[in-house]
N, C-alpha and C. Protein backbone atom coordinates (compact mmCIF):
# COMPACT_ATOMS: atom_id res chain seq x y z
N UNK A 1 -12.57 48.01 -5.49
CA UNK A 1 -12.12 48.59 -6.75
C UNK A 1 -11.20 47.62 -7.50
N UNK A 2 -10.38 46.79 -6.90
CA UNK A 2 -9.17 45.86 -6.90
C UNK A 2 -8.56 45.39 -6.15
N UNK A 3 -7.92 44.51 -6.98
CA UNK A 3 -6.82 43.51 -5.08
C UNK A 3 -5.30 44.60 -5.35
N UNK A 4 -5.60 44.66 -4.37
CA UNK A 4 -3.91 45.46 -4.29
C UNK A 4 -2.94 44.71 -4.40
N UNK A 5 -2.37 43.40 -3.44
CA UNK A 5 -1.88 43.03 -3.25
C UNK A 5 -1.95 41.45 -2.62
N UNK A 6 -1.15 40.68 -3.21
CA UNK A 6 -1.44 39.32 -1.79
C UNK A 6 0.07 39.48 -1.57
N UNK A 7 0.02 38.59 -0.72
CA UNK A 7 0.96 38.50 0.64
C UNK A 7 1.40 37.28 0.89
N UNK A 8 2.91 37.03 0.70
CA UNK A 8 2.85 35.75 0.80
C UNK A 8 3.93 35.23 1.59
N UNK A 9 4.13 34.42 2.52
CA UNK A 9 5.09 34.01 3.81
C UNK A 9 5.50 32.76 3.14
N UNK A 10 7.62 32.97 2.38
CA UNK A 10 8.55 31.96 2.46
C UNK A 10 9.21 31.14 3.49
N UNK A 11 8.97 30.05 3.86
CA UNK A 11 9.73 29.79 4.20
C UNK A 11 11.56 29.78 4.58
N UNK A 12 11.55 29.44 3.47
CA UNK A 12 13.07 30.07 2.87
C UNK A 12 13.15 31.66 2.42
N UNK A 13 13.31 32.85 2.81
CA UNK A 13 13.32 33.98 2.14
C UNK A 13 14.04 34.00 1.05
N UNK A 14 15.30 33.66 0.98
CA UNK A 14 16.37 33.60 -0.20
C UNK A 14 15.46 32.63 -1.35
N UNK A 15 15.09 31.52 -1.10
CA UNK A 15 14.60 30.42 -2.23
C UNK A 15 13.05 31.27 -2.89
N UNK A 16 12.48 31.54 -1.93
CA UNK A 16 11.33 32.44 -2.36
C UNK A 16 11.72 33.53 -3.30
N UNK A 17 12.50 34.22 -2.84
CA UNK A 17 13.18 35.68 -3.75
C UNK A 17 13.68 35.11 -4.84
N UNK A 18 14.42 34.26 -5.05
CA UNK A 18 14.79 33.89 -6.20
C UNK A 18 13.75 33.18 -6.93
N UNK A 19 12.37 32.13 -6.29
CA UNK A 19 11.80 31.51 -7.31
C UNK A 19 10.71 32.86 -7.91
N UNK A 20 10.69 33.41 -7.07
CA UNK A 20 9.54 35.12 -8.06
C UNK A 20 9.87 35.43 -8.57
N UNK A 21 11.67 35.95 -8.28
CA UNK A 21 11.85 37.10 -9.27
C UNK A 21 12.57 36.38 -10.72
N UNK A 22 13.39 35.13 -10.43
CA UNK A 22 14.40 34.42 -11.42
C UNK A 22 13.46 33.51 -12.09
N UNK A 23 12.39 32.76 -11.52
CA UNK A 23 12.41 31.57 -12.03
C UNK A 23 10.60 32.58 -12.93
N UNK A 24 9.94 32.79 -11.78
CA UNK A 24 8.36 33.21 -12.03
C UNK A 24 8.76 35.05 -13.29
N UNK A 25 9.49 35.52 -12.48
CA UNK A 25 9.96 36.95 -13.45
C UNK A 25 9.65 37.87 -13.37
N UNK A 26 9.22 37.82 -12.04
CA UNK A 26 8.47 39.35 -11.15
C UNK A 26 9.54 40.63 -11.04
N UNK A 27 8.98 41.63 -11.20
CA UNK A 27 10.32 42.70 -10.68
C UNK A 27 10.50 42.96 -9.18
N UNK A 28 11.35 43.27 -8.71
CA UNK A 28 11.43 44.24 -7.16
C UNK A 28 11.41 45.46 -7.39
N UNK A 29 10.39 45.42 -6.62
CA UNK A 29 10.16 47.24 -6.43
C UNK A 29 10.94 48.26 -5.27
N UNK A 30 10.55 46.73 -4.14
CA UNK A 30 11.96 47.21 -2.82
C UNK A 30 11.66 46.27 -1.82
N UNK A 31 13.05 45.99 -1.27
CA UNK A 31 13.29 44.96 -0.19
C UNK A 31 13.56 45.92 0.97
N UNK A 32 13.03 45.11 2.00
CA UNK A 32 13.01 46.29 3.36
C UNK A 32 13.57 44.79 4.46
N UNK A 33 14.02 44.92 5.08
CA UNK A 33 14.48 43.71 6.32
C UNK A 33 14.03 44.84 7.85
N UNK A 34 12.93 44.32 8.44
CA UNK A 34 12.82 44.71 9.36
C UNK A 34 13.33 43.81 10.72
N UNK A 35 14.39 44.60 11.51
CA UNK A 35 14.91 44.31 12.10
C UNK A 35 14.09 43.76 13.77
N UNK A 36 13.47 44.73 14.15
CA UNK A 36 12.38 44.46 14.79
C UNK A 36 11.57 42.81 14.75
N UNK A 37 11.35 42.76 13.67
CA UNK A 37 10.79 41.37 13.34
C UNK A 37 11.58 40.33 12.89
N UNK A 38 12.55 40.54 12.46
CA UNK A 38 13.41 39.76 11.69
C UNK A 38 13.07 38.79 10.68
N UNK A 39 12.75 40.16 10.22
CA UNK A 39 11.33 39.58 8.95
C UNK A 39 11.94 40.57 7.53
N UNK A 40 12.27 40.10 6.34
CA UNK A 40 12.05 40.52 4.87
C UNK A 40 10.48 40.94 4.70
N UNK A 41 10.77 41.87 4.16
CA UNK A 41 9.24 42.52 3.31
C UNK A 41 9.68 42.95 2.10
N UNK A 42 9.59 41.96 0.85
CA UNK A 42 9.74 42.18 -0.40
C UNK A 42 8.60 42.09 -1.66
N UNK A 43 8.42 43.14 -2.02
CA UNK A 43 7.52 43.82 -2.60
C UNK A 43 7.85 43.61 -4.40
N UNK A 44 7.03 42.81 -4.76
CA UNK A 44 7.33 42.59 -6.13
C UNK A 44 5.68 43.12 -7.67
N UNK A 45 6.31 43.30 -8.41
CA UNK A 45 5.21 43.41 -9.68
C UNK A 45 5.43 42.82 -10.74
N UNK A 46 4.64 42.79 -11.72
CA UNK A 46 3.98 42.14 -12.80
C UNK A 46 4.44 43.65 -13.66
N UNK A 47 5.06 43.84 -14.67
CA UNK A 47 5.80 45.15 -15.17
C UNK A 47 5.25 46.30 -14.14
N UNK A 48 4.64 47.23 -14.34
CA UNK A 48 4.65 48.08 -13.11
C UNK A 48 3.33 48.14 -11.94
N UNK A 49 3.03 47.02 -12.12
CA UNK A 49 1.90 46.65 -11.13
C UNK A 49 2.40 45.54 -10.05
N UNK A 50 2.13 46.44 -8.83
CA UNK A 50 2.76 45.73 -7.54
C UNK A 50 1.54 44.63 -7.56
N UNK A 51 1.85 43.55 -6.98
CA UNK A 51 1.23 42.47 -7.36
C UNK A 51 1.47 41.74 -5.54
N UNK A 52 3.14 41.35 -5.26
CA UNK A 52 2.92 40.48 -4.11
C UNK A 52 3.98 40.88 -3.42
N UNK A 53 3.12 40.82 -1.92
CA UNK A 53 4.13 41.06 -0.94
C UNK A 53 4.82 39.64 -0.04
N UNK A 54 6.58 39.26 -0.55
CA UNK A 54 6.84 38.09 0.29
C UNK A 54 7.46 38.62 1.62
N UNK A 55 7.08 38.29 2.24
CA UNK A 55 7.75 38.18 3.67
C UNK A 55 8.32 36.67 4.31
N UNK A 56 9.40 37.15 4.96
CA UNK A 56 9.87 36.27 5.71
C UNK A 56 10.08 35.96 7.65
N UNK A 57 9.52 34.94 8.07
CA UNK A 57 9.51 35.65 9.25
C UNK A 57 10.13 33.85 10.21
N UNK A 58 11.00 34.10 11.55
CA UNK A 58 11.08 33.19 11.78
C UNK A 58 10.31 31.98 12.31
N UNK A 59 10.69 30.71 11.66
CA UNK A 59 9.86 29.67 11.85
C UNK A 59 8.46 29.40 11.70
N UNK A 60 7.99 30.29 10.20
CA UNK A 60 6.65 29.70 10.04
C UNK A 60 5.95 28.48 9.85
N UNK A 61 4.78 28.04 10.39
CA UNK A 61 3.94 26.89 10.05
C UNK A 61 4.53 26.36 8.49
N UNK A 62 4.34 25.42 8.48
CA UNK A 62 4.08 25.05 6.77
C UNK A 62 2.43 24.96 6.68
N UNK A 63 2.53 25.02 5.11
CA UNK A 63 1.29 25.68 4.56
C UNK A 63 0.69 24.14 4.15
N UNK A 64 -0.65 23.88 4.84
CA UNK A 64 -1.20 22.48 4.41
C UNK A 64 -1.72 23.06 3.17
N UNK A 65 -0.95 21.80 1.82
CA UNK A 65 -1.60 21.87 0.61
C UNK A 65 -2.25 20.96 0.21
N UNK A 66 -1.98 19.68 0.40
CA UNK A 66 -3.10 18.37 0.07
C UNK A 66 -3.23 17.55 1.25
N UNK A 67 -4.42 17.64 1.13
CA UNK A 67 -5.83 17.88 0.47
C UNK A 67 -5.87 19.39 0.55
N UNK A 68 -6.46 19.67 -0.17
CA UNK A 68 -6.82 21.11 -0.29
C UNK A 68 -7.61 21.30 1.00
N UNK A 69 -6.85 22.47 1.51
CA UNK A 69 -7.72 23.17 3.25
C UNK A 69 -8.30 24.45 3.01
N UNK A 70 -8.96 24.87 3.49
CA UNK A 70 -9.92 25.66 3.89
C UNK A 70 -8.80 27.46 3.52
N UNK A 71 -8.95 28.42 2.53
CA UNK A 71 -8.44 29.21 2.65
C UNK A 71 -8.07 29.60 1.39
N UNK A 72 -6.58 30.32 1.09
CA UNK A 72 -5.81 30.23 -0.37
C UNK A 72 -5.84 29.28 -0.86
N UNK A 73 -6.58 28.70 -1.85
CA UNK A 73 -6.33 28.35 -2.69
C UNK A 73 -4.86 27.79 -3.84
N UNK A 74 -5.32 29.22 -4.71
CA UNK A 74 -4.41 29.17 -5.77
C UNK A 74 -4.15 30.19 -6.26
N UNK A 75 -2.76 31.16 -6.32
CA UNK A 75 -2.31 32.12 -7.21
C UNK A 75 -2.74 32.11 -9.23
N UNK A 76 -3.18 32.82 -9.39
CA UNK A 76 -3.44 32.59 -10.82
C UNK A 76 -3.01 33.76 -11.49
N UNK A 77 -1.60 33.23 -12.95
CA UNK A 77 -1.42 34.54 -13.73
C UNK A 77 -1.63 34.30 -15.03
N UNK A 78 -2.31 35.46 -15.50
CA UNK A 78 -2.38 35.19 -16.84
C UNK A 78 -1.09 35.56 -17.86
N UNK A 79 -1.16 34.45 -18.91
CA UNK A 79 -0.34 34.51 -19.89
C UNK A 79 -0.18 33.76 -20.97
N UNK A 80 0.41 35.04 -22.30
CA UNK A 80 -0.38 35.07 -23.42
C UNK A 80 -0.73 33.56 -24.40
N UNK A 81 0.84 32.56 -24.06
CA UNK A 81 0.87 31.28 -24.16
C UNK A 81 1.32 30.25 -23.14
N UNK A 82 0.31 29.52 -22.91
CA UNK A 82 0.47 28.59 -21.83
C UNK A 82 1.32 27.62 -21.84
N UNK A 83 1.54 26.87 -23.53
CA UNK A 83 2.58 26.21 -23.33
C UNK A 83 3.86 26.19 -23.66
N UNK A 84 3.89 27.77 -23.81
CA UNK A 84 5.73 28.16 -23.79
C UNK A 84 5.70 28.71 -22.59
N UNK A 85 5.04 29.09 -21.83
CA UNK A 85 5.44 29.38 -20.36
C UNK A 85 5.74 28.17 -19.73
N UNK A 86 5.14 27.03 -19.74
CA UNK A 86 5.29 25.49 -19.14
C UNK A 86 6.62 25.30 -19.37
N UNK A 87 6.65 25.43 -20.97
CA UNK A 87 8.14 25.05 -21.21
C UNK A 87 9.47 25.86 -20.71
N UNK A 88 9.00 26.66 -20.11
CA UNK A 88 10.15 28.04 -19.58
C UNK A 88 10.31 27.53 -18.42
N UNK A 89 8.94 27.31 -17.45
CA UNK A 89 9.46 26.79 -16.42
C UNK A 89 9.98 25.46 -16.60
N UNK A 90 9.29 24.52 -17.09
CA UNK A 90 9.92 22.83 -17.08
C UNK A 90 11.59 23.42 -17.22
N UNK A 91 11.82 24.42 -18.14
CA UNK A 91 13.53 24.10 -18.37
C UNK A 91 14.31 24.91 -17.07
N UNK A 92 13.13 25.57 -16.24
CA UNK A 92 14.04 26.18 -15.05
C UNK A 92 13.79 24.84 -13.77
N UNK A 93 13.41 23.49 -14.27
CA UNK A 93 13.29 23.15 -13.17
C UNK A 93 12.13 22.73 -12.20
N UNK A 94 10.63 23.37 -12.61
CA UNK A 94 9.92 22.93 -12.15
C UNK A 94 8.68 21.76 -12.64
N UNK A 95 8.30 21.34 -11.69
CA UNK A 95 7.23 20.33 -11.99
C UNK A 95 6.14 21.12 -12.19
N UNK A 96 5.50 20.92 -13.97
CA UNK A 96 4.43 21.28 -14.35
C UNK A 96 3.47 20.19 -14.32
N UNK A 97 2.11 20.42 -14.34
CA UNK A 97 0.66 19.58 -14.14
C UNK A 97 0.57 19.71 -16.13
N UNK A 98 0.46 18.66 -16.43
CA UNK A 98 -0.10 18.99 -17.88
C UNK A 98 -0.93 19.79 -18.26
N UNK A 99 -1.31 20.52 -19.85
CA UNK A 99 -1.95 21.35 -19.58
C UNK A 99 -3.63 21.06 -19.78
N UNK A 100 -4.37 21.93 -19.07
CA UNK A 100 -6.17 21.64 -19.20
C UNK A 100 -6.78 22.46 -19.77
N UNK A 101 -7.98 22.30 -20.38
CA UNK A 101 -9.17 22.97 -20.66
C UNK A 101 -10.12 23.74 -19.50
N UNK A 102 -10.08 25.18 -19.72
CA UNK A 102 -11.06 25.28 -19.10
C UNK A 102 -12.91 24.99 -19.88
N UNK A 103 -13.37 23.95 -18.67
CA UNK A 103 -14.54 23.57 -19.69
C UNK A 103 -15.64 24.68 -19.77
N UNK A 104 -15.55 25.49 -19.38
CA UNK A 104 -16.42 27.10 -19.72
C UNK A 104 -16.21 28.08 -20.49
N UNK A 105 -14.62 28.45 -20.34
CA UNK A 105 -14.29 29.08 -21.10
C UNK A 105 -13.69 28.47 -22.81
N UNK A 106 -12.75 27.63 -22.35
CA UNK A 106 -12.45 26.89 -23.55
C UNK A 106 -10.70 27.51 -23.65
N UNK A 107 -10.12 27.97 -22.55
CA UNK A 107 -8.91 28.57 -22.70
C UNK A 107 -8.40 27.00 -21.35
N UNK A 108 -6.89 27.16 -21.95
CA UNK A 108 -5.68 26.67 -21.39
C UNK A 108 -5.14 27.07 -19.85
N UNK A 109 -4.66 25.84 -19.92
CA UNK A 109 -4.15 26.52 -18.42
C UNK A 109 -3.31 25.14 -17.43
N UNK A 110 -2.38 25.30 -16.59
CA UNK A 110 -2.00 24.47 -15.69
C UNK A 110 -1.52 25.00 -14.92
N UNK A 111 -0.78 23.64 -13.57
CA UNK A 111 -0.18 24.50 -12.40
C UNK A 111 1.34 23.50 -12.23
N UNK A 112 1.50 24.55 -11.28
CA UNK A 112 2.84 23.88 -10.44
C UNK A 112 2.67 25.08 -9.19
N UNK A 113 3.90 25.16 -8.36
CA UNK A 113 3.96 25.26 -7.77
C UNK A 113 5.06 25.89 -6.49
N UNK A 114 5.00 26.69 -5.77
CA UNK A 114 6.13 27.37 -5.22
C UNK A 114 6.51 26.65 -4.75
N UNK A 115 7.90 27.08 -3.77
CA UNK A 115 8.93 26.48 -2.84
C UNK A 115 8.07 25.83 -1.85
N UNK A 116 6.87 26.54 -1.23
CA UNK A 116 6.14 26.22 -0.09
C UNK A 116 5.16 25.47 -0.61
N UNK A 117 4.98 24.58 -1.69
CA UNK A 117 3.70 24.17 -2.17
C UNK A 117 2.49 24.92 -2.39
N UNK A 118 2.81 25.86 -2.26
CA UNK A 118 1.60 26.94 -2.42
C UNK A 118 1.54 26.89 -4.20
N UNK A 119 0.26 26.58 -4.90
CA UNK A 119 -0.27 25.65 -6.15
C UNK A 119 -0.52 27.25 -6.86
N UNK A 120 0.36 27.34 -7.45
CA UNK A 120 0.04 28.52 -9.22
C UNK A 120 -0.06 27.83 -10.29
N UNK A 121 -1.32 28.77 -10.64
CA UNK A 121 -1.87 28.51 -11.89
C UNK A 121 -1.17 29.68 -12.94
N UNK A 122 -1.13 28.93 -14.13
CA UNK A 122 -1.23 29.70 -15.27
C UNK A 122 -2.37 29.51 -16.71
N UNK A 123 -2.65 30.77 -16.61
CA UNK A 123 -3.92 30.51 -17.67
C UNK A 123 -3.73 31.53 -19.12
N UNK A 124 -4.47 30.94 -20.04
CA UNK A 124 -4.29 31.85 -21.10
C UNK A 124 -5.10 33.14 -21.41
N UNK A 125 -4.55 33.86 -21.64
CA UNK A 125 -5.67 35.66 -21.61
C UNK A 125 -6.64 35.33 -22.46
């Protein structure tokens, strides 16, 4: 019917929480710390659409990003201008990919990238 949700494992829980909700602009819907695991489960949306679940858990793998491996890919959000979002992030700090053509559609778009190298795209609606 739809993706409910992805799921995504910070390294850093604190640097993660802050690059979604401060830097990317996601809301919290609710933070849960399960003690048992000693794991964060923070639950974020896109205005009222739950969108991603970060968790934190101790000592995860790092995530091979280049070369591109076998699996996730790439987060992709749409939005309405691509290169005032670039410029929102460039001024919070991050390294943007210049922006591209999609050669099918003919819409905009580039990436950068989380704390964990995990590669987001932004594209134009």
């Amino acid at each position: 019917m739809k993706i409910h949700h992805i799921a995504i494992i910070g390294s850093d829980y604190e640097v993660s929480k802050k690059f979604y909700t401060e830097v990317i602009g996601l809301k919290i819907i609710r933070e849960v710390y399960r003690e048992e695991r000693k794991s964060y489960k923070l639950d974020l949306a896109i205005g009222e659409h739950y969108v991603i679940e970060l968790f934190s858990f101790p000592d995860p793998p790092q995530r091979p990003s280049r070369p591109e491996s076998c699996g996730l890919r790439h987060l992709a959000f749409s939005v309405e201008n691509v290169s005032v979002k670039r410029e929102e992030l460039i001024a919070k700090g991050l390294i943007c990919e210049d922006i591209r053509i999609d050669e099918y559609t003919g819409k905009e778009f580039f990436f950068t990238q989380d704390p964990d190298q995990l590669p987001l795209e932004f594209y134009e609606m």
